[in-house]
C-alpha atoms as a PDB file:
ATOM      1  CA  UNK A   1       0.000   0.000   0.000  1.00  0.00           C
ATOM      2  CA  UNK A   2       2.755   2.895   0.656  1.00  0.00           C
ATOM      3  CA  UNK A   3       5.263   1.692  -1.855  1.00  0.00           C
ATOM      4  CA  UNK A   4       3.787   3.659  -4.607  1.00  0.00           C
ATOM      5  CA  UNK A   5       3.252   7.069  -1.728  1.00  0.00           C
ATOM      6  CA  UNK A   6       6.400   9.046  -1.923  1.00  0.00           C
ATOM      7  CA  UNK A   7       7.440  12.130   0.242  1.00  0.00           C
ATOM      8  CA  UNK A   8       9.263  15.574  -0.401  1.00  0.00           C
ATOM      9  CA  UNK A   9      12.294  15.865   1.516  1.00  0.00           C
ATOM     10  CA  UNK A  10      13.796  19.299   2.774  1.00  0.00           C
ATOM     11  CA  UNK A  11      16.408  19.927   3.897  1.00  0.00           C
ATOM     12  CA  UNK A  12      16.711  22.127   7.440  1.00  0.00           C
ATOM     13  CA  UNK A  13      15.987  25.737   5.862  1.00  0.00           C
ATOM     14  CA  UNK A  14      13.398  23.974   3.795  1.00  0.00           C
ATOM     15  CA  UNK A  15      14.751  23.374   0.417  1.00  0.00           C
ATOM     16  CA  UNK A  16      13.876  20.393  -1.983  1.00  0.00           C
ATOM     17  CA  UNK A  17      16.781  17.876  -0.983  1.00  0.00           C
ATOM     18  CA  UNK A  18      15.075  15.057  -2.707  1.00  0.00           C
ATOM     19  CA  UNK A  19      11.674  12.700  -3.279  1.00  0.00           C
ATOM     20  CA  UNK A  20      12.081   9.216  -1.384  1.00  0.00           C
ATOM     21  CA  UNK A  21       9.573   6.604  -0.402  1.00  0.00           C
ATOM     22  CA  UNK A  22       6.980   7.316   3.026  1.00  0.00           C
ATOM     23  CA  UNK A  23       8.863   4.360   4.824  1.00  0.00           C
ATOM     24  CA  UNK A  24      11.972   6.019   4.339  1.00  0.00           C
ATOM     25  CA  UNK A  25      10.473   9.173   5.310  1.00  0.00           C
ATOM     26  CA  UNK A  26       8.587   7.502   8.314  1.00  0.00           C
ATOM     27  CA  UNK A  27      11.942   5.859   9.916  1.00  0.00           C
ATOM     28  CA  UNK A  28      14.059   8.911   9.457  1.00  0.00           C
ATOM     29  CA  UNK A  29      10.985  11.341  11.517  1.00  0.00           C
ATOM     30  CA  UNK A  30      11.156   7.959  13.821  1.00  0.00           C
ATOM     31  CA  UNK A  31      15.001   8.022  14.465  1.00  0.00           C
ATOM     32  CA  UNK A  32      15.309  11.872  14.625  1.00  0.00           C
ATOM     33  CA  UNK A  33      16.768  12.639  11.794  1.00  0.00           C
ATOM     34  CA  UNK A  34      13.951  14.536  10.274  1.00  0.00           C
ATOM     35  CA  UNK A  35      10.549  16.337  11.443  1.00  0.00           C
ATOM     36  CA  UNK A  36       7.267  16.035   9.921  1.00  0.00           C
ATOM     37  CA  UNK A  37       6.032  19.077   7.833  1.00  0.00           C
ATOM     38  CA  UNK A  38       2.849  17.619   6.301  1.00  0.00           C
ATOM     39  CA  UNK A  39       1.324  14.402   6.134  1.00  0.00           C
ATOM     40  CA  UNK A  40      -1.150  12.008   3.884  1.00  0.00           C
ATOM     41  CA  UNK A  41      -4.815  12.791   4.873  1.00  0.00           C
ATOM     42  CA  UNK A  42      -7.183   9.720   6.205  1.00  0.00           C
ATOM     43  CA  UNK A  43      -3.683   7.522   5.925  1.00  0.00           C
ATOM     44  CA  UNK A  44      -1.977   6.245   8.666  1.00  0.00           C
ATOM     45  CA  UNK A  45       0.435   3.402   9.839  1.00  0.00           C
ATOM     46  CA  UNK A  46      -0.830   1.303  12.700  1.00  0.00           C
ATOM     47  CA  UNK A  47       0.983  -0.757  15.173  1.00  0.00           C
ATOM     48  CA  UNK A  48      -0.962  -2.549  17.959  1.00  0.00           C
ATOM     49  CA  UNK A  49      -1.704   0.292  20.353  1.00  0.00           C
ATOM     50  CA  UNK A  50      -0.319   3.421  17.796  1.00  0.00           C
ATOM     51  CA  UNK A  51      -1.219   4.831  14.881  1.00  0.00           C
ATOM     52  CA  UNK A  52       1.389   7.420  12.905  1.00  0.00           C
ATOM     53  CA  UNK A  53       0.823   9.826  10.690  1.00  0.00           C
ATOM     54  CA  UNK A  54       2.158   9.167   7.327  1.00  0.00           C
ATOM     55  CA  UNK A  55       4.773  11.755   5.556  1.00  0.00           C
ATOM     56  CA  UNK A  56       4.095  13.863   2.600  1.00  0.00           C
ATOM     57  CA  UNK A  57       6.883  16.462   3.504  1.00  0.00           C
ATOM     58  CA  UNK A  58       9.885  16.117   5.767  1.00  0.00           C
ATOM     59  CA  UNK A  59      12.501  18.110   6.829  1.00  0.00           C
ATOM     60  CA  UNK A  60      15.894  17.074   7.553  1.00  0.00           C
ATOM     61  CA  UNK A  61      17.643  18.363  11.136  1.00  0.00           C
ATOM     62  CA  UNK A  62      20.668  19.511   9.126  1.00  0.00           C
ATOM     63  CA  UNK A  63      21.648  21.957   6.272  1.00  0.00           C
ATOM     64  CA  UNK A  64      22.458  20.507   2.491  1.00  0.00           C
ATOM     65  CA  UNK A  65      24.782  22.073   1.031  1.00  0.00           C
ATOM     66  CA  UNK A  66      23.616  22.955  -2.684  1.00  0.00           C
ATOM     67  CA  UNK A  67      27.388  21.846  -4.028  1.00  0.00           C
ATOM     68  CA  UNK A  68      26.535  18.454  -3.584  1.00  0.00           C
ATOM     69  CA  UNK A  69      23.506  18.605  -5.481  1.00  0.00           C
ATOM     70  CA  UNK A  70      24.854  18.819  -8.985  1.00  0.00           C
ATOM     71  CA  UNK A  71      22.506  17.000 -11.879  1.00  0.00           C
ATOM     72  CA  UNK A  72      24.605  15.917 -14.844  1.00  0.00           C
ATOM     73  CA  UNK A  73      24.330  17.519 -18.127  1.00  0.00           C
ATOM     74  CA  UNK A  74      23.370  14.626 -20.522  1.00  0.00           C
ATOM     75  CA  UNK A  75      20.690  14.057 -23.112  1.00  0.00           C
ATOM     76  CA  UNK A  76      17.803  13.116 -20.995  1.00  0.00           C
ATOM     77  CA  UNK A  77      18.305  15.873 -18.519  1.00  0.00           C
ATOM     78  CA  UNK A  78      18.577  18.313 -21.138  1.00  0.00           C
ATOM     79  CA  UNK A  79      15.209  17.264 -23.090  1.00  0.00           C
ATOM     80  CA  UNK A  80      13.582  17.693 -19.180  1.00  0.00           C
ATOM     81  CA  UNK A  81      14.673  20.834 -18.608  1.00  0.00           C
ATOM     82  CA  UNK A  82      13.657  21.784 -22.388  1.00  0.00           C
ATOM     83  CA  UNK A  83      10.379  19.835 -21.566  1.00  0.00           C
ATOM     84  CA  UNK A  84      10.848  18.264 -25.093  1.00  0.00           C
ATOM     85  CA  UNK A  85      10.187  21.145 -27.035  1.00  0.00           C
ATOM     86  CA  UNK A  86      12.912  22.317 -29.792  1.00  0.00           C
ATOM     87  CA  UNK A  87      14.341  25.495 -28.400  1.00  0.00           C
ATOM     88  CA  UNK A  88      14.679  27.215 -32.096  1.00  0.00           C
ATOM     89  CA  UNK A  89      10.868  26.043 -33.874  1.00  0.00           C
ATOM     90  CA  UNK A  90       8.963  25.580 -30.058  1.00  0.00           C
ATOM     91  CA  UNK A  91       7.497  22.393 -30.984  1.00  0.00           C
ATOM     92  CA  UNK A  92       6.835  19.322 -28.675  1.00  0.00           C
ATOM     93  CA  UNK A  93       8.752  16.405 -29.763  1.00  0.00           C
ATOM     94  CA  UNK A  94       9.451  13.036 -28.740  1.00  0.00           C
ATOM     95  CA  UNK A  95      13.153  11.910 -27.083  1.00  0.00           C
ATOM     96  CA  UNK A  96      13.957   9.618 -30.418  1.00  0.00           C
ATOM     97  CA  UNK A  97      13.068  12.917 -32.591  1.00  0.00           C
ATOM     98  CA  UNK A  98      15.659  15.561 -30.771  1.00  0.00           C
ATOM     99  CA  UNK A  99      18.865  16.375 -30.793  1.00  0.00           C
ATOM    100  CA  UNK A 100      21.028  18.230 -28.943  1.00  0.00           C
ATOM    101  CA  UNK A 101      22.637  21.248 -30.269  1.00  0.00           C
ATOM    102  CA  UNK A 102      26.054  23.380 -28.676  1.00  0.00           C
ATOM    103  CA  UNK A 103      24.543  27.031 -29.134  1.00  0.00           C
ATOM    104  CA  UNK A 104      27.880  28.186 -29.710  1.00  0.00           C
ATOM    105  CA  UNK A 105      29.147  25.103 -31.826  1.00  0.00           C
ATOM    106  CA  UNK A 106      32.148  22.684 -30.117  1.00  0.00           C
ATOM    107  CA  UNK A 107      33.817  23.248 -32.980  1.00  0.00           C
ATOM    108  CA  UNK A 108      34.162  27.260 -32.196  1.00  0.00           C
ATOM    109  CA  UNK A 109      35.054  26.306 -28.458  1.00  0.00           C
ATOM    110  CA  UNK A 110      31.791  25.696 -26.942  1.00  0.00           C
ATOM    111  CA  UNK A 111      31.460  24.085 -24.149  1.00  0.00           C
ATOM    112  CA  UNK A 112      29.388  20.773 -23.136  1.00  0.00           C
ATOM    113  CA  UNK A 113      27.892  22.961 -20.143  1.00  0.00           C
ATOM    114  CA  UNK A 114      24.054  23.771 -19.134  1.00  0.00           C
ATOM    115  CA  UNK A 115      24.592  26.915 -20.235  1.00  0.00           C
ATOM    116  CA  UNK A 116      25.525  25.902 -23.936  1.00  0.00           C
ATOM    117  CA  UNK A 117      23.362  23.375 -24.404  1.00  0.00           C
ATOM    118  CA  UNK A 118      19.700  23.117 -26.218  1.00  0.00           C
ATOM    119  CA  UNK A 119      16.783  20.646 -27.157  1.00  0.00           C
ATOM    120  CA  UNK A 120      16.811  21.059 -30.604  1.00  0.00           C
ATOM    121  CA  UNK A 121      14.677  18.980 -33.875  1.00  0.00           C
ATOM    122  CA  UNK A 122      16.637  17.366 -36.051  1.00  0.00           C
ATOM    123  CA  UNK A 123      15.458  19.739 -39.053  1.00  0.00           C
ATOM    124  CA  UNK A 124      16.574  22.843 -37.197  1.00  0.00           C
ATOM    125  CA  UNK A 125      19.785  21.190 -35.876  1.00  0.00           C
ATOM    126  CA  UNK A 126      20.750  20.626 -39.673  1.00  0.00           C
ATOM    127  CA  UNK A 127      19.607  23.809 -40.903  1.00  0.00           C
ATOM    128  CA  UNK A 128      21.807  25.921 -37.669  1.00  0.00           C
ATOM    129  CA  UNK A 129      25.041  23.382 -38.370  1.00  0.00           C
ATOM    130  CA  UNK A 130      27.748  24.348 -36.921  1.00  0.00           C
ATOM    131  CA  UNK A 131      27.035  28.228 -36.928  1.00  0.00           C
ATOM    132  CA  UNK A 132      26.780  30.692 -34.365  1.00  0.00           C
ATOM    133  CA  UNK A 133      23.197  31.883 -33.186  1.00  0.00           C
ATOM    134  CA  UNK A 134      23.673  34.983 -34.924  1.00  0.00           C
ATOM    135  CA  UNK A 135      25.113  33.552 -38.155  1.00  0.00           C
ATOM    136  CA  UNK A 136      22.018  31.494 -38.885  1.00  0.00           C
ATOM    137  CA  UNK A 137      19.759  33.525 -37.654  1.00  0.00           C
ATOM    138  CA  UNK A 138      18.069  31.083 -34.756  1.00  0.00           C
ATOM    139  CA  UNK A 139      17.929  32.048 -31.215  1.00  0.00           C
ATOM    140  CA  UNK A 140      17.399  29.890 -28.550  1.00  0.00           C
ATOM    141  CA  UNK A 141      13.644  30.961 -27.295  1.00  0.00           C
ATOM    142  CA  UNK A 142      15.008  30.817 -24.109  1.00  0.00           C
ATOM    143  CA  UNK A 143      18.455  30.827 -23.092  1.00  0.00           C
ATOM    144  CA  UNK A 144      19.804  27.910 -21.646  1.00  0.00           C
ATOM    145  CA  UNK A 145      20.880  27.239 -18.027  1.00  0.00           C
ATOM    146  CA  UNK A 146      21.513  24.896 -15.072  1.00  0.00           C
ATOM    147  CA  UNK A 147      18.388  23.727 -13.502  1.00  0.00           C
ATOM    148  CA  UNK A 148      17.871  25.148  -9.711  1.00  0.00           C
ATOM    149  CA  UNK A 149      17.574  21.638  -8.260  1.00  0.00           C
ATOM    150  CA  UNK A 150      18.305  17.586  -9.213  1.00  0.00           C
ATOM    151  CA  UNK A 151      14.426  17.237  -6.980  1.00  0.00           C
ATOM    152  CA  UNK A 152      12.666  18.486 -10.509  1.00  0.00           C
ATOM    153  CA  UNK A 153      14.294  15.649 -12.373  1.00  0.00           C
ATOM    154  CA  UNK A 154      12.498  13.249 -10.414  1.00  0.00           C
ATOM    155  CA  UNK A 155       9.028  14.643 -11.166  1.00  0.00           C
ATOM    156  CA  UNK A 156       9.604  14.668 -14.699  1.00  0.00           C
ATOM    157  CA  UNK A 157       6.001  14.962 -15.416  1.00  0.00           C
ATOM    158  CA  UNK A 158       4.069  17.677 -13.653  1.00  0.00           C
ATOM    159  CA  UNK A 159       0.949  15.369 -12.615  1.00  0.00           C
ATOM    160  CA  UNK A 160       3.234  13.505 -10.074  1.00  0.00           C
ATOM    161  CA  UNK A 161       3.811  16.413  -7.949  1.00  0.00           C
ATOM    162  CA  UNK A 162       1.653  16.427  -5.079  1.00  0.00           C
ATOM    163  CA  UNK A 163       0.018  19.906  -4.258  1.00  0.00           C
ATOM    164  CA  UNK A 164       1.145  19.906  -1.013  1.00  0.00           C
ATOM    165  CA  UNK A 165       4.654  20.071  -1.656  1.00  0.00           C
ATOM    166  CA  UNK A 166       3.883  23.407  -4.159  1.00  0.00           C
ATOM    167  CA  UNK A 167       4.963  25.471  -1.349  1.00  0.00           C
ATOM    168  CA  UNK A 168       7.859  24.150  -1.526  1.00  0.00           C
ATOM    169  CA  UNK A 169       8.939  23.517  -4.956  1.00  0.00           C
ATOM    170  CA  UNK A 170       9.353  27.329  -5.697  1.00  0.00           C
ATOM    171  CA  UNK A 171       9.321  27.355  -8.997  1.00  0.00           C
END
């Protein structure tokens, strides 16, 4: 029954750390390492004589340092943070139709970095090449960078997030 719950965890000045199963949630609240922020409505674990409330939101006792948190930069976390969409035409592809493209091209020094990288359609890919934004004339609707947190990768689809943990999500 709770395998399929999952709960938002914080860290202590209540940023998204990371999404990790209730019973995970449950023992760290139960061993002090974490304190209940919001919990499931009409669900609860039962022992014999208790009942517990069951975590939606948790915070840890300690700071996270953001460092730590670093998502990779690779094909699948670009087309999430892109949300699929070509960044040149706007429109909504699917993974086996995209590319990636260097905005300024590797080979005219750019970087394989969050901030150089793009979803892009195969049909614009080939018709930018290996030119500069300027040179052909395509702009990046919006300009790449590093996503604020390795938590949204885990959502990847916005009907998974819970509402309670909105609050909390920022963007």
């Amino acid at each position: 029954m709770f395998e399929d719950l999952k709960a938002l965890k914080l860290d202590s000045s209540y940023r998204p750390v990371q999404i990790i199963g209730v019973f995970e949630a449950f023992c760290m609240i139960y061993t002090g390492r974490a304190n209940l922020v919001e919990k499931y409505d009409d669900i609860e674990i039962r022992s014999t004589n208790k009942s517990f409330s069951v975590p939606c939101v948790i915070s840890l006792n300690r700071y996270v340092n953001r460092d730590k948190l670093n998502l990779k930069c690779n094909r699948k976390n670009v087309f999430w943070r892109d949300n699929n969409t070509c960044q040149y035409c706007g429109e909504l592809f699917s993974e086996n139709s995209l590319t990636l493209d260097h905005v300024t091209p590797r080979s005219k020094g750019g970087p394989k970095t969050w901030e150089n990288i793009v979803t892009c359609c195969r049909e614009c890919n080939q018709t930018k090449g290996s030119k500069l934004p300027y040179e052909a004339n395509m702009q990046p609707l919006r300009p790449p960078k590093r996503p604020t947190s390795y938590t949204f990768r885990l959502l990847e689809k916005r009907k998974k997030i819970n509402k309670k943990w909105l609050p909390y999500l920022g963007e």
